[in-house]
Protein backbone atom coordinates (compact mmCIF):
# COMPACT_ATOMS: atom_id res chain seq x y z
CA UNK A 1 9.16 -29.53 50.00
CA UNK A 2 8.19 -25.46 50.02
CA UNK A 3 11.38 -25.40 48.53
CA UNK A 4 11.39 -27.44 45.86
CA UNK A 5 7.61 -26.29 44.92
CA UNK A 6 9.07 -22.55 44.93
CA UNK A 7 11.88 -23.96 42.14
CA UNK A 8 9.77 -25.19 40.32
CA UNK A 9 7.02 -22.17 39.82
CA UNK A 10 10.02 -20.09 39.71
CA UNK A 11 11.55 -22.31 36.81
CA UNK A 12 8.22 -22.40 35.07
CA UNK A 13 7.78 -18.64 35.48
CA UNK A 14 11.03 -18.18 33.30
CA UNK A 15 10.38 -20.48 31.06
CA UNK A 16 7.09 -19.09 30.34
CA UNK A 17 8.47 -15.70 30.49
CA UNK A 18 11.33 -16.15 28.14
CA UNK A 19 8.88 -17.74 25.35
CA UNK A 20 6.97 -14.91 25.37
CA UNK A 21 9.81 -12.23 25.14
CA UNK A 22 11.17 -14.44 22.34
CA UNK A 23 8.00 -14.59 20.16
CA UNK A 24 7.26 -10.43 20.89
CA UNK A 25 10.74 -9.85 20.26
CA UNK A 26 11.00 -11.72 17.12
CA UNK A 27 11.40 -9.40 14.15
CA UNK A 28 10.77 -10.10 10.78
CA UNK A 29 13.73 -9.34 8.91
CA UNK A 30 13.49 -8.28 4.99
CA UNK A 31 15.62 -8.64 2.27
CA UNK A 32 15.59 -6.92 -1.23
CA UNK A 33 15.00 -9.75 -2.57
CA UNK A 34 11.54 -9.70 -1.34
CA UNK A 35 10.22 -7.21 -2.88
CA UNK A 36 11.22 -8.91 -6.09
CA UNK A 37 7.88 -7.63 -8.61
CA UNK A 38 5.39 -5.09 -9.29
CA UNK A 39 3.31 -3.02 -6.44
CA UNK A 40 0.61 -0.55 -6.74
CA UNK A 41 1.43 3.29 -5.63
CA UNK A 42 -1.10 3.59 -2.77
CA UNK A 43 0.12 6.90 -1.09
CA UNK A 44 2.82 9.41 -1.39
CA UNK A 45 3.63 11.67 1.77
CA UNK A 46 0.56 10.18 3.23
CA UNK A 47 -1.76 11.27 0.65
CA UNK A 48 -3.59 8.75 -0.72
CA UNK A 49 -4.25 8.26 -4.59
CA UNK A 50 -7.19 7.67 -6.39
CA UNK A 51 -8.09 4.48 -6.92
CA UNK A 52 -7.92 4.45 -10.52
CA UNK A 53 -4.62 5.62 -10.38
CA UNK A 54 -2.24 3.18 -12.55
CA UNK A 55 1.14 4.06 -10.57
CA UNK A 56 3.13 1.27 -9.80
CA UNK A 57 7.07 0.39 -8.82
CA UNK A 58 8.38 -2.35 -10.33
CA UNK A 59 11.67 -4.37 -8.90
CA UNK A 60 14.40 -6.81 -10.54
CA UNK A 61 16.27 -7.88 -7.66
CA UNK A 62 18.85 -9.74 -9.72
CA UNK A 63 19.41 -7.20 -11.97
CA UNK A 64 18.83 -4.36 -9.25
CA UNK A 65 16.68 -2.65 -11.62
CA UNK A 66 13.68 -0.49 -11.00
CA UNK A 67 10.40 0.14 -13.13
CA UNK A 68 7.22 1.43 -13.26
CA UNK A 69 4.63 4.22 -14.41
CA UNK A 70 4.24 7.51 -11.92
CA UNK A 71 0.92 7.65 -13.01
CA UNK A 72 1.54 8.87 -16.47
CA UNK A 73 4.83 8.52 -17.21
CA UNK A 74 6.88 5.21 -17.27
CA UNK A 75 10.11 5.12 -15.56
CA UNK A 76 13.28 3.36 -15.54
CA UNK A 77 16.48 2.90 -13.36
CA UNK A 78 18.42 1.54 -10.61
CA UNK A 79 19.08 0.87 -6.91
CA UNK A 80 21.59 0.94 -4.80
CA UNK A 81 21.91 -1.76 -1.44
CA UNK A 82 23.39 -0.88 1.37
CA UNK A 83 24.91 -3.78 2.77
CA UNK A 84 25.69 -3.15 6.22
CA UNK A 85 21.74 -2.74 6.39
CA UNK A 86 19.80 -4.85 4.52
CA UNK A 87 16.71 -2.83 4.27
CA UNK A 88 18.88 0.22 3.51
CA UNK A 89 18.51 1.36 -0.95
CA UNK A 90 18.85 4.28 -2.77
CA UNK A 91 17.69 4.53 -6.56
CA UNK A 92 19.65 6.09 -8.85
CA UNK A 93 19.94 6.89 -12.72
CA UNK A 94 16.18 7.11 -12.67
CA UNK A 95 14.72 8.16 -16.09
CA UNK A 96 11.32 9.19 -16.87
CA UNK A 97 9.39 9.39 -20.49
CA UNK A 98 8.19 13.07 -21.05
CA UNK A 99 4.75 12.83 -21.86
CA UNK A 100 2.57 15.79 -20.88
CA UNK A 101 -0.48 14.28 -18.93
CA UNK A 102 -2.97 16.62 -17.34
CA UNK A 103 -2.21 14.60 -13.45
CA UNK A 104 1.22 15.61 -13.17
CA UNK A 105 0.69 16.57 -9.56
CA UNK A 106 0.61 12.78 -8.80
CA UNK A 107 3.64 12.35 -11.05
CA UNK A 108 5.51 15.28 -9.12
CA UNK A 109 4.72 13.87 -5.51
CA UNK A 110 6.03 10.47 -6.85
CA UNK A 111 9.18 11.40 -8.62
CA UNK A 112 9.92 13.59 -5.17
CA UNK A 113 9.43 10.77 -3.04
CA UNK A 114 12.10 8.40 -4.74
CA UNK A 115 14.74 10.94 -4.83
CA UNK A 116 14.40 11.10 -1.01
CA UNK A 117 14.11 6.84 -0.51
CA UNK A 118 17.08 5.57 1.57
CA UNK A 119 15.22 2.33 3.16
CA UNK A 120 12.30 0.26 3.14
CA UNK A 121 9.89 -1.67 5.29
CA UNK A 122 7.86 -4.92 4.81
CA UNK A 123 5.14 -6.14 6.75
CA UNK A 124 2.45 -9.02 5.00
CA UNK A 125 1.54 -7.48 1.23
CA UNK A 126 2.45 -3.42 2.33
CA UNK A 127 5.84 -2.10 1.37
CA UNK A 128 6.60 1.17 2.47
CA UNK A 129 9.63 3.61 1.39
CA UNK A 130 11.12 5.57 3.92
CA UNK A 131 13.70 8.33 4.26
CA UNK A 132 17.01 8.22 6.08
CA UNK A 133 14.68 8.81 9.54
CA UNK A 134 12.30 6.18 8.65
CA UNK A 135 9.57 8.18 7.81
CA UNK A 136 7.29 6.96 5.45
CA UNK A 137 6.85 8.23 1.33
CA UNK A 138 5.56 6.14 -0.17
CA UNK A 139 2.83 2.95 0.76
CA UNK A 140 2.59 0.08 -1.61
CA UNK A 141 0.58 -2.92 -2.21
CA UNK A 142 1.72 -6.03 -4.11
CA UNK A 143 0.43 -6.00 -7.12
């Protein structure tokens, strides 16, 4: 009977164990599809912006476009997947308008940001863009 009893607790113990390593372990995995539409610039190199900033990245996943405004200027251009890591992107062929605005330090620490982007994370509404380490340039909100 102490036998059996032990079994069982022991069983029970594992089973109880194993769900819980399962659901901690359990990873949400992102796509590029997901971030499919606009999101709001919210900080570059861990600097926030001001609120009334207008920056935003825009993404067409089918077409593997980017677009969006830096703040002042609108820009335009591509990305790059790739696909032995999903979350893994580069941009490229990005083009800005030339408009002189009197925030181009915004603009700057934006444009420099992209050119270093090599991956991305996604957790609820916050994307951020990280560089070939994983460290974070850029935070965004869905818009």
């Amino acid at each position: 009977m102490y036998v059996k009893n032990l079994l069982i607790k022991s069983v029970a113990i594992f089973v109880v164990t194993m769900t819980l390593c399962a659901c901690g372990g359990r990873r949400q995995t992102s796509s590029i599809a997901d971030l499919q539409g606009e999101w709001k610039v919210m900080e570059v190199k861990n600097q926030a912006l001001p609120s009334d900033s207008e920056a935003f990245l825009g993404f067409d996943a089918k077409e593997m476009q980017i677009y969006g405004n830096c703040g002042c200027n609108d820009l335009t251009g591509s990305y790059i997947i790739d696909e032995s890591q999903p979350s893994a992107f580069t941009f490229e062929n990005v083009g800005v308008t030339q408009k002189m605005c009197q925030d181009m330090e915004t603009e700057m620490a934006i444009l420099s940001a992209l050119a270093d982007v090599k991956g991305f994370a996604l957790e609820n509404s916050r994307l951020s863009l990280t560089d070939a380490e994983g460290n974070k340039l850029m935070t965004l909100e869905k818009k």
